[in-house]
C-alpha atoms as a PDB file:
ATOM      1  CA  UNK A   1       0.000   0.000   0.000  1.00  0.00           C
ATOM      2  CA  UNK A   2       1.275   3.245  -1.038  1.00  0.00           C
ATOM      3  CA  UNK A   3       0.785   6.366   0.711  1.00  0.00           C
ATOM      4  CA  UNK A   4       1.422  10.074   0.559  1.00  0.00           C
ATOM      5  CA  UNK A   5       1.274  12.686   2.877  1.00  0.00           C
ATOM      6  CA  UNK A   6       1.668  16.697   2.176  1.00  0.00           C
ATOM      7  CA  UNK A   7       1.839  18.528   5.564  1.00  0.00           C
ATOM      8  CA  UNK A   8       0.839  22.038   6.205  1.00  0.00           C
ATOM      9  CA  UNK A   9       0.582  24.242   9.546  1.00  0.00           C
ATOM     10  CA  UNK A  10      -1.949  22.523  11.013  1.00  0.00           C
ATOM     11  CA  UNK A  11      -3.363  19.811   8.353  1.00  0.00           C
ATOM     12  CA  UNK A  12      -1.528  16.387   7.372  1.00  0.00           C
ATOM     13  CA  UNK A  13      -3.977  14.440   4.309  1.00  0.00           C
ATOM     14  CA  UNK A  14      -3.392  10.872   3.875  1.00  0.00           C
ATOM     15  CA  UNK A  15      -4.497   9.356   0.473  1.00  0.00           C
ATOM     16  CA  UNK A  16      -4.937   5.832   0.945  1.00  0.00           C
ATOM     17  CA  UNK A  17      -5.915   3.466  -1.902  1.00  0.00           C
ATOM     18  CA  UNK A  18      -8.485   0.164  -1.595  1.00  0.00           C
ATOM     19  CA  UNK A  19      -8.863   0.839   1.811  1.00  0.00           C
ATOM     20  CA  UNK A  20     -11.686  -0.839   4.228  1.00  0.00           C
ATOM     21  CA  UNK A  21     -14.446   1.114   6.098  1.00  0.00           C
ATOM     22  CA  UNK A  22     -16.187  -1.212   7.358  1.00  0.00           C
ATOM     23  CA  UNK A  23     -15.963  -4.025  10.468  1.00  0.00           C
ATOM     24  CA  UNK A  24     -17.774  -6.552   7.988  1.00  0.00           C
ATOM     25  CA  UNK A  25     -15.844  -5.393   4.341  1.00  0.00           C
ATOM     26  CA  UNK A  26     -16.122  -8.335   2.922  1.00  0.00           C
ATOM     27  CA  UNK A  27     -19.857  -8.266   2.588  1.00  0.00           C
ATOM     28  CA  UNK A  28     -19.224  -4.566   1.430  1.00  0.00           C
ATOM     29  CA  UNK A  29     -18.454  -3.082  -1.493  1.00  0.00           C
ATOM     30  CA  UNK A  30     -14.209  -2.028  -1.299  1.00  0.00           C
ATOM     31  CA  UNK A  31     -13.723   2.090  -2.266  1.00  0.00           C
ATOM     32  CA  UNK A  32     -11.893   3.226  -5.149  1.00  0.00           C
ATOM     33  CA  UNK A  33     -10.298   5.050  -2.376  1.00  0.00           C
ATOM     34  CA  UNK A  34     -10.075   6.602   1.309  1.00  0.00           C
ATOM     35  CA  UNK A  35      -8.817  10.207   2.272  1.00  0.00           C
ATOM     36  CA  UNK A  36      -8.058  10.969   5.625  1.00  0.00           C
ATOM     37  CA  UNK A  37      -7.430  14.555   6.746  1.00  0.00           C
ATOM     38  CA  UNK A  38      -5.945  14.732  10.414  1.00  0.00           C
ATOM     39  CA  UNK A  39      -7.426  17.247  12.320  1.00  0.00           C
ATOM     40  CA  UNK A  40      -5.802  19.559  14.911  1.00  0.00           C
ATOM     41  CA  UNK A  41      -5.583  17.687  18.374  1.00  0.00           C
ATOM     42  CA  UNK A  42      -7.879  19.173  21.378  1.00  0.00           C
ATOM     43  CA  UNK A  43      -5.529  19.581  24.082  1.00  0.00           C
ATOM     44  CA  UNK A  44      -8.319  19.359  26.334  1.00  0.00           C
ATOM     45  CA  UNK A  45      -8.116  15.133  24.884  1.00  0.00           C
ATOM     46  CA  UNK A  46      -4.853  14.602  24.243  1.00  0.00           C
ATOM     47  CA  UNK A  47      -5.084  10.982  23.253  1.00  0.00           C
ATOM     48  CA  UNK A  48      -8.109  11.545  20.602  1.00  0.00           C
ATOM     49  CA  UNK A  49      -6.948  11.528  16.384  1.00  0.00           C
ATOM     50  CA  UNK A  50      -9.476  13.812  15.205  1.00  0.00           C
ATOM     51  CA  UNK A  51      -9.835  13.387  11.362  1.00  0.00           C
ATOM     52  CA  UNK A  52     -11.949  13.357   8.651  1.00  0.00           C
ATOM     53  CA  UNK A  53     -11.958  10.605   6.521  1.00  0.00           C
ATOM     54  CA  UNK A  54     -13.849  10.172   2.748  1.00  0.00           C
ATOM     55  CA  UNK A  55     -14.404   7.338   1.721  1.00  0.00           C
ATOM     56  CA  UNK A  56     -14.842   7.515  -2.394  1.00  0.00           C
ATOM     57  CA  UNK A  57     -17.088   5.424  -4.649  1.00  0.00           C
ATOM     58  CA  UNK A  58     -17.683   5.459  -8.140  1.00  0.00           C
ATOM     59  CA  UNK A  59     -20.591   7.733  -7.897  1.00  0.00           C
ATOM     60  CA  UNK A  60     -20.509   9.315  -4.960  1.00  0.00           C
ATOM     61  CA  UNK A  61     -18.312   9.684  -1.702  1.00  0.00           C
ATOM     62  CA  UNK A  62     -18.870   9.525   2.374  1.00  0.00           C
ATOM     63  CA  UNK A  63     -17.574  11.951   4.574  1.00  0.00           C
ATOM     64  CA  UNK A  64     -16.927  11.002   8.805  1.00  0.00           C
ATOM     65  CA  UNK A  65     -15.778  13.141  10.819  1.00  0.00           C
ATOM     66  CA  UNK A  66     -14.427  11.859  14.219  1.00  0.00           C
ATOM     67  CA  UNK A  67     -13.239  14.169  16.924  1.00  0.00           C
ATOM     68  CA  UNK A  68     -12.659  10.666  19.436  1.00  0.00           C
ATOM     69  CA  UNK A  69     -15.901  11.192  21.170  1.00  0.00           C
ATOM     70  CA  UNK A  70     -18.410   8.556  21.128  1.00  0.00           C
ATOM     71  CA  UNK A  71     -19.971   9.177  17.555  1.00  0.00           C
ATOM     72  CA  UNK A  72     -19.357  10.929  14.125  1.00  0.00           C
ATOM     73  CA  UNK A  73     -19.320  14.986  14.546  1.00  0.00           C
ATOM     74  CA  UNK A  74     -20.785  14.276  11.244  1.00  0.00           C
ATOM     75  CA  UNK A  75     -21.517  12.129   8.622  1.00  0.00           C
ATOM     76  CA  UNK A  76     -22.533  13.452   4.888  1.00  0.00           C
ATOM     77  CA  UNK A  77     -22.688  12.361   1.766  1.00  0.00           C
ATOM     78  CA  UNK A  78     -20.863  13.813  -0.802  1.00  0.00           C
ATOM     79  CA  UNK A  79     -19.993  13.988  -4.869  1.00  0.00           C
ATOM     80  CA  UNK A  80     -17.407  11.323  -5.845  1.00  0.00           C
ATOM     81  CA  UNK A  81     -14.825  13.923  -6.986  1.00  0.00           C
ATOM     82  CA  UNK A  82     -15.478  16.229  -3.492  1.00  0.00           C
ATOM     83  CA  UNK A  83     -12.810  18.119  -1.834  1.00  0.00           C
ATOM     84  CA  UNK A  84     -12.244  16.325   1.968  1.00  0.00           C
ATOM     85  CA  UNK A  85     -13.236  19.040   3.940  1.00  0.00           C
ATOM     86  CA  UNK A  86     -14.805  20.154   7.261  1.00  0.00           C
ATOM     87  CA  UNK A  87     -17.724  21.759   5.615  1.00  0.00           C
ATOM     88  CA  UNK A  88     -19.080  21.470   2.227  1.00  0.00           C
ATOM     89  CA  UNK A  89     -22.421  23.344   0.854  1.00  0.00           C
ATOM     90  CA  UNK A  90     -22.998  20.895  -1.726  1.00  0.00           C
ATOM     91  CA  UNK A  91     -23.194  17.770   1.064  1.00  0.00           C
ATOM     92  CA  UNK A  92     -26.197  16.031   2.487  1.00  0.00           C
ATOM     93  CA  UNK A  93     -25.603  15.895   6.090  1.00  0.00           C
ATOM     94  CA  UNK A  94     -26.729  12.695   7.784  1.00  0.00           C
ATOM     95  CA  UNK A  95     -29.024  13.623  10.915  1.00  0.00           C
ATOM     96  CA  UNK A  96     -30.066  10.632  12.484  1.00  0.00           C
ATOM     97  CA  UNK A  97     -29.913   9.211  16.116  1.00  0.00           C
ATOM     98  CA  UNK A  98     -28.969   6.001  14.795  1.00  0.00           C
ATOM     99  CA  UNK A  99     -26.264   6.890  12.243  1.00  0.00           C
ATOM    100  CA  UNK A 100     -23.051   7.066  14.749  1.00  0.00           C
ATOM    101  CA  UNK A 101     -20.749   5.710  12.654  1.00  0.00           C
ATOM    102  CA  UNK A 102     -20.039   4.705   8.666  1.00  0.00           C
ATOM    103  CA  UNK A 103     -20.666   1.047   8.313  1.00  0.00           C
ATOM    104  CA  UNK A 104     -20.127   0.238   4.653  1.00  0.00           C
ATOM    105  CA  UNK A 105     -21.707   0.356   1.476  1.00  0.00           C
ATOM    106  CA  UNK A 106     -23.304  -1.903  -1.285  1.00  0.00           C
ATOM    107  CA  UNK A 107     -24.113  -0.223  -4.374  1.00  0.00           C
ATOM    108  CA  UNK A 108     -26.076   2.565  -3.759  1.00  0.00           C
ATOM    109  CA  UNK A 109     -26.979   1.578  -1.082  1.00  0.00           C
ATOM    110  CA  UNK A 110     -25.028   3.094   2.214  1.00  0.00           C
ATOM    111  CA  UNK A 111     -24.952   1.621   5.855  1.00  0.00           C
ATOM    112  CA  UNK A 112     -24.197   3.639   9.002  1.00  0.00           C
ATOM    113  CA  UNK A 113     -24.184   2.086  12.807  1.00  0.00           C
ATOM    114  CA  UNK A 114     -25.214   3.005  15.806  1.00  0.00           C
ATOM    115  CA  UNK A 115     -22.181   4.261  18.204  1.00  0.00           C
ATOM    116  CA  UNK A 116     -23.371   1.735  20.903  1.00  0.00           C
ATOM    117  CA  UNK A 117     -24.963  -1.110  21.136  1.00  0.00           C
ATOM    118  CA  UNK A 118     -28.653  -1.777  22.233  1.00  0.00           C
ATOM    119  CA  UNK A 119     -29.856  -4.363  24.019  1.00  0.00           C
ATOM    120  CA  UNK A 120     -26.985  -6.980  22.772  1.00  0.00           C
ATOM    121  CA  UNK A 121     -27.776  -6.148  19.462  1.00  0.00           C
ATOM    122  CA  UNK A 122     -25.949  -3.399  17.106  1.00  0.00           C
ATOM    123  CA  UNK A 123     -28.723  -0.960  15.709  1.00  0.00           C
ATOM    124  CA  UNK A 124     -28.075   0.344  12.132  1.00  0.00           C
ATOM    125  CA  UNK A 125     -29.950   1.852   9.623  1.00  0.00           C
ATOM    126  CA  UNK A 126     -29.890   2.090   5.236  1.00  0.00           C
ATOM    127  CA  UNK A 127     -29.627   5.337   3.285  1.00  0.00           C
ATOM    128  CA  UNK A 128     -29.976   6.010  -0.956  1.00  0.00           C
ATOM    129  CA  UNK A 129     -26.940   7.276  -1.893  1.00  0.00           C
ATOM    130  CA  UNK A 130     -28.350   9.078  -4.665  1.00  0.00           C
ATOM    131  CA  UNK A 131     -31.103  11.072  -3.190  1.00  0.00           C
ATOM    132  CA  UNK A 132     -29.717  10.757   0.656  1.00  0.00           C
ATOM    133  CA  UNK A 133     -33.336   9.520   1.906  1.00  0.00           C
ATOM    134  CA  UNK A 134     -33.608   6.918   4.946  1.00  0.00           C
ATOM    135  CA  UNK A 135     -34.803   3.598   3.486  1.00  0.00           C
ATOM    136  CA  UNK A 136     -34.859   1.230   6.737  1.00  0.00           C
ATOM    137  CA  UNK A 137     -33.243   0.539  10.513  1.00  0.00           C
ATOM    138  CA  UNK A 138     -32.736  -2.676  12.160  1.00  0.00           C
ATOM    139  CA  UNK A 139     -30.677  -4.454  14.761  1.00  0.00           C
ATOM    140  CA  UNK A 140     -28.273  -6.948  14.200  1.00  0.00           C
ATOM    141  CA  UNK A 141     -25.857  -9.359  16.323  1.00  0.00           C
ATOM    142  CA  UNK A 142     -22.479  -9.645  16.029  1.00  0.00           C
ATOM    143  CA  UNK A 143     -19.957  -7.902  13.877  1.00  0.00           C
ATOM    144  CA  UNK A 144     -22.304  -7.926  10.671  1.00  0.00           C
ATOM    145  CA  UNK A 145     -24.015  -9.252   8.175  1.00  0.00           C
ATOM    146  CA  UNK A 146     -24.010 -12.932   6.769  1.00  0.00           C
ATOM    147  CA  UNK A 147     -24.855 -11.879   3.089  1.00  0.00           C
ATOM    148  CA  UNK A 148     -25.956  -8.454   1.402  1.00  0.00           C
ATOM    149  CA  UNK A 149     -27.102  -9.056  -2.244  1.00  0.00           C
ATOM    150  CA  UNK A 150     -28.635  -6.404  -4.368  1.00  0.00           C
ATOM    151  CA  UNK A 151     -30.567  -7.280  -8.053  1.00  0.00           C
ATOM    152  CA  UNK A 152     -32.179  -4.216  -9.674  1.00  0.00           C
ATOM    153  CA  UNK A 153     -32.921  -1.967  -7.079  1.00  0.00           C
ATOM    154  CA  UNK A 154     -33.565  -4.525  -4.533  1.00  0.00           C
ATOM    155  CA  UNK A 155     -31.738  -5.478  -1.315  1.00  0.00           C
ATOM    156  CA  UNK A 156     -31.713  -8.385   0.691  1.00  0.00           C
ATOM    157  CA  UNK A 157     -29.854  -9.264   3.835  1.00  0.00           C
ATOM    158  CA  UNK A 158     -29.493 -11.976   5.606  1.00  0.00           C
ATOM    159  CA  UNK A 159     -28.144 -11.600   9.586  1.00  0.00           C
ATOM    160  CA  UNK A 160     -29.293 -12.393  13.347  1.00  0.00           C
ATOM    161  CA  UNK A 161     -31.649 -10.249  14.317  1.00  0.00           C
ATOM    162  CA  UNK A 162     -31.485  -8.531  17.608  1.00  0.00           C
ATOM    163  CA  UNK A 163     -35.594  -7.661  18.324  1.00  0.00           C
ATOM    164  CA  UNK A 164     -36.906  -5.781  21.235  1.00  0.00           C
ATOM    165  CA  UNK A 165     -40.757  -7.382  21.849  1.00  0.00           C
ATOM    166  CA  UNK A 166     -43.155  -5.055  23.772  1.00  0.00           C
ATOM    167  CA  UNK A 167     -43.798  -7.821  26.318  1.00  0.00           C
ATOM    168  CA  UNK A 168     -42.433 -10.433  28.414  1.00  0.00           C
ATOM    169  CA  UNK A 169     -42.397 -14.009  27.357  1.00  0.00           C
ATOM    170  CA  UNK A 170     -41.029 -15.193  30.944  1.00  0.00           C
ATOM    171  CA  UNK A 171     -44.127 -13.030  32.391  1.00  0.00           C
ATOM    172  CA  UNK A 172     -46.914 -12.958  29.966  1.00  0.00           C
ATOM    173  CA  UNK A 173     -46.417 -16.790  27.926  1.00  0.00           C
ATOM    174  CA  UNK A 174     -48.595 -17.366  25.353  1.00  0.00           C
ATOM    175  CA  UNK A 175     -49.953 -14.056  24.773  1.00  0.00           C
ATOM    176  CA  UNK A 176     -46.493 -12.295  24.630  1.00  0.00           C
ATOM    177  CA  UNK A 177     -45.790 -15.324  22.054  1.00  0.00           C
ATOM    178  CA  UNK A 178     -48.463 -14.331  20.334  1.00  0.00           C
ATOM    179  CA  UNK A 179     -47.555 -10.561  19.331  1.00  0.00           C
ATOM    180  CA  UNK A 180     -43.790 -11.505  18.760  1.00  0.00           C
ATOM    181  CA  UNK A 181     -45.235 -13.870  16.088  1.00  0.00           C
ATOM    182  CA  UNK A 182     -47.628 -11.331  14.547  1.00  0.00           C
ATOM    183  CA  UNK A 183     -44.506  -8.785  15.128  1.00  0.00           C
ATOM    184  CA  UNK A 184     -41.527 -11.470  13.446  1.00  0.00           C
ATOM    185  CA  UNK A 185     -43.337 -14.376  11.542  1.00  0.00           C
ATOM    186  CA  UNK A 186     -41.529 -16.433  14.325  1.00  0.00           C
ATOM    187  CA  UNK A 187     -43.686 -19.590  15.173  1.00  0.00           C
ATOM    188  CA  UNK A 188     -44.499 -20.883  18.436  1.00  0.00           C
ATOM    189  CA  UNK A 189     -41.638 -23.587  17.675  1.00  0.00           C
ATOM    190  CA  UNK A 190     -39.290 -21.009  16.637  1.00  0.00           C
ATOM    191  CA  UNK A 191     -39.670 -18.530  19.899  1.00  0.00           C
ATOM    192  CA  UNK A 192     -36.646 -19.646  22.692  1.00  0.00           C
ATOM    193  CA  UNK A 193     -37.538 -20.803  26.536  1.00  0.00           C
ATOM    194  CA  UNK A 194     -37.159 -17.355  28.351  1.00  0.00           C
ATOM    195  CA  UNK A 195     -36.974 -19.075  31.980  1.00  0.00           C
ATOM    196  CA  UNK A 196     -32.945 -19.573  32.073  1.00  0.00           C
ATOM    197  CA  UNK A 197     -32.237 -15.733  30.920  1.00  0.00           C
ATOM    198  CA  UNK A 198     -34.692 -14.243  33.234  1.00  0.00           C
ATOM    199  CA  UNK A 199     -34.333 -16.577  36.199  1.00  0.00           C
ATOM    200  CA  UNK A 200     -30.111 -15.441  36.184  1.00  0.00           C
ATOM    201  CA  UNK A 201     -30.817 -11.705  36.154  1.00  0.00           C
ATOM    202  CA  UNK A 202     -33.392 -12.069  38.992  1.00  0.00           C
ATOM    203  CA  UNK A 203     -30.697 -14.321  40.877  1.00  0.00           C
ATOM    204  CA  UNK A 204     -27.909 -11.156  40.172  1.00  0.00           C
ATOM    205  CA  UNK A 205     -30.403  -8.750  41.552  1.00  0.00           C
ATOM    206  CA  UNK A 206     -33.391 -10.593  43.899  1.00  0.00           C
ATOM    207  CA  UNK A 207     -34.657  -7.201  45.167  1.00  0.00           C
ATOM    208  CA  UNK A 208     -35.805  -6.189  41.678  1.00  0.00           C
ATOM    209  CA  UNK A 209     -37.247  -9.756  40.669  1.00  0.00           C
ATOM    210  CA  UNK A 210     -40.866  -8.282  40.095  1.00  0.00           C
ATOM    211  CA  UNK A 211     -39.144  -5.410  37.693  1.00  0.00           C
ATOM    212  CA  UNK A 212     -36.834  -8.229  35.667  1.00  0.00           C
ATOM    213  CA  UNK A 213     -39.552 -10.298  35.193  1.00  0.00           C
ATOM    214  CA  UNK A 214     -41.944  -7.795  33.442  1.00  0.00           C
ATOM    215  CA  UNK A 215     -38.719  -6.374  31.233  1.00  0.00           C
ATOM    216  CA  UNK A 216     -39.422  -7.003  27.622  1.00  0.00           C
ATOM    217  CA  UNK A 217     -38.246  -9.904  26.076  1.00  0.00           C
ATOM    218  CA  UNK A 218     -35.103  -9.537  23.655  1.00  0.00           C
ATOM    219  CA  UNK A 219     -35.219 -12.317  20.584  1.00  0.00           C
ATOM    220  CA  UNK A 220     -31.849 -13.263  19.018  1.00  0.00           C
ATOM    221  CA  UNK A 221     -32.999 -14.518  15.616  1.00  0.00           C
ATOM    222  CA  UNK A 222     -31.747 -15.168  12.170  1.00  0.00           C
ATOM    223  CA  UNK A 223     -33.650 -13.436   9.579  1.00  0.00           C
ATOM    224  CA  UNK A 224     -34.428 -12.528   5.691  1.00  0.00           C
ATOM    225  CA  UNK A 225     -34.671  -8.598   5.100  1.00  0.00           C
ATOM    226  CA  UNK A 226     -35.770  -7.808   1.900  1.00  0.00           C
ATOM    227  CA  UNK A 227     -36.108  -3.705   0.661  1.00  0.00           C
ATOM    228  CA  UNK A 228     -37.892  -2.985  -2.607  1.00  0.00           C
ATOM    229  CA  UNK A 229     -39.345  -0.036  -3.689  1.00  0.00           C
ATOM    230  CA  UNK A 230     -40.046   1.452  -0.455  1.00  0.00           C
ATOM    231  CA  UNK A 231     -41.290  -1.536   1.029  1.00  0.00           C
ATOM    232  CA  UNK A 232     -39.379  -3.684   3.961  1.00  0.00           C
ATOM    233  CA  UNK A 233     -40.207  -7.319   4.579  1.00  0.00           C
ATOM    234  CA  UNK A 234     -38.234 -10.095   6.921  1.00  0.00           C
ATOM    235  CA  UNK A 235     -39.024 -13.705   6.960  1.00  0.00           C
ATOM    236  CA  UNK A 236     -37.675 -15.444   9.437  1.00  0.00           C
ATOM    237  CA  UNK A 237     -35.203 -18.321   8.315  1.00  0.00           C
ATOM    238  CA  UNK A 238     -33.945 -21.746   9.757  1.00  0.00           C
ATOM    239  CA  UNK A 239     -31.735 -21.654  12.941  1.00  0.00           C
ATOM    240  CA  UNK A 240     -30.763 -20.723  16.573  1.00  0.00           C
ATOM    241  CA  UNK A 241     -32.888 -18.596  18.522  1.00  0.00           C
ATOM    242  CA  UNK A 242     -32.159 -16.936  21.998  1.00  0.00           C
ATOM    243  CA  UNK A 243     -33.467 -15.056  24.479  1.00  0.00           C
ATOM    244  CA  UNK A 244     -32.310 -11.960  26.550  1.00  0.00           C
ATOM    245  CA  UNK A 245     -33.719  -9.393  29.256  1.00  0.00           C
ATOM    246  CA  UNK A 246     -32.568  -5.895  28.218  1.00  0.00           C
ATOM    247  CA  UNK A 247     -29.456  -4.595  28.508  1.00  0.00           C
END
């Protein structure tokens, strides 16, 4: 990898080609290149590396700016061809509570994560690349996804789901396993025994066993998301399921 650096008072820009910017790249499409502008330090947080970094696709480009706090300062979208800037009229800016970081991209389709995790689960959410609008959010488990494929507009992925039901299964049985069905497609076969993740929190904390048991169940699942045209469908598919009280 070849890199070169042109250093000025206060600004040093890396240009760094076929670089990753994601955790999962290999289910992400790889940019033409990566531009990272280092940022003055805060002596206030001596051990941050503020920077900007770009990430470039054919089409279009994605701007991060990271000052070492927990989230992006900012995330935008940007022309292919852009300057790597602090501020830019021509960007879209990326205002979202669940957009912390950039995750990856897959045609034109972009990815951004949550800074922290949520209940076990990684919340992240789907932007257009082309007319910056918000397409879908989710949850997912672990480091990413198991497959992203895209065919004419449409995109599918395939990852363990990380959902949040409005009710407890340990408390409320059958008719909490009821709306997570209506809610996930999961069937009564599918849904995981509650008992062994509720019954160890209550043992961790017995004075608050009447609050545990009436915290909403979390379902670890793996799952089918399909976007097209607007639309957002998941099917549940074949495999382990677990349960968790929030976290």
């Amino acid at each position: 990898m070849m890199k070169r650096a042109v250093t000025t008072s206060v600004i040093l820009t890396v240009f760094i080609s076929f670089a990753g910017a994601s955790e999962n790249a290999a289910a992400f499409d790889r940019p033409v290149k990566v531009d990272v502008v280092a940022l003055p330090r805060d002596e206030l947080n001596p051990d941050a590396k503020p920077k900007i970094t770009c990430s470039r696709y054919p089409t279009f480009a994605i701007k991060e700016i990271d000052l070492g706090e927990v989230g992006a300062e900012k995330l935008a979208l940007l022309a292919a061809d852009a300057p790597c800037e602090r501020a830019d009229l021509r960007e879209r800016a990326i205002e979202d509570d669940t957009a912390g970081y950039v995750m990856g991209v897959s045609g034109g389709f972009v990815f951004f994560r949550a800074a922290d995790g949520w209940n076990g689960g990684l919340p992240f959410v789907v932007y257009e690349a082309a007319t910056g609008e918000r397409l879908l959010n989710d949850s997912l488990e672990g480091d990413g996804f198991t497959a992203i494929t895209r065919v004419k507009g449409e995109l599918t992925l395939d990852f363990r789901r990380v959902y949040t039901a409005s009710c407890s299964l340990y408390l409320e049985g059958a008719a909490c396993a009821k709306t997570i069905a209506a809610d996930t497609g999961l069937s009564p076969k599918q849904l995981p025994d509650c008992a062994a993740a509720y019954k160890a929190e209550m043992k961790r904390s017995p004075e608050n066993a009447r609050e545990i048991e009436r915290l909403p169940s979390v379902i670890v699942y793996p799952v089918e998301l399909v976007y097209a045209a607007g639309d957002t469908a998941r099917r549940p598919l074949d495999g382990a399921t677990a349960c968790r009280t929030p976290s």
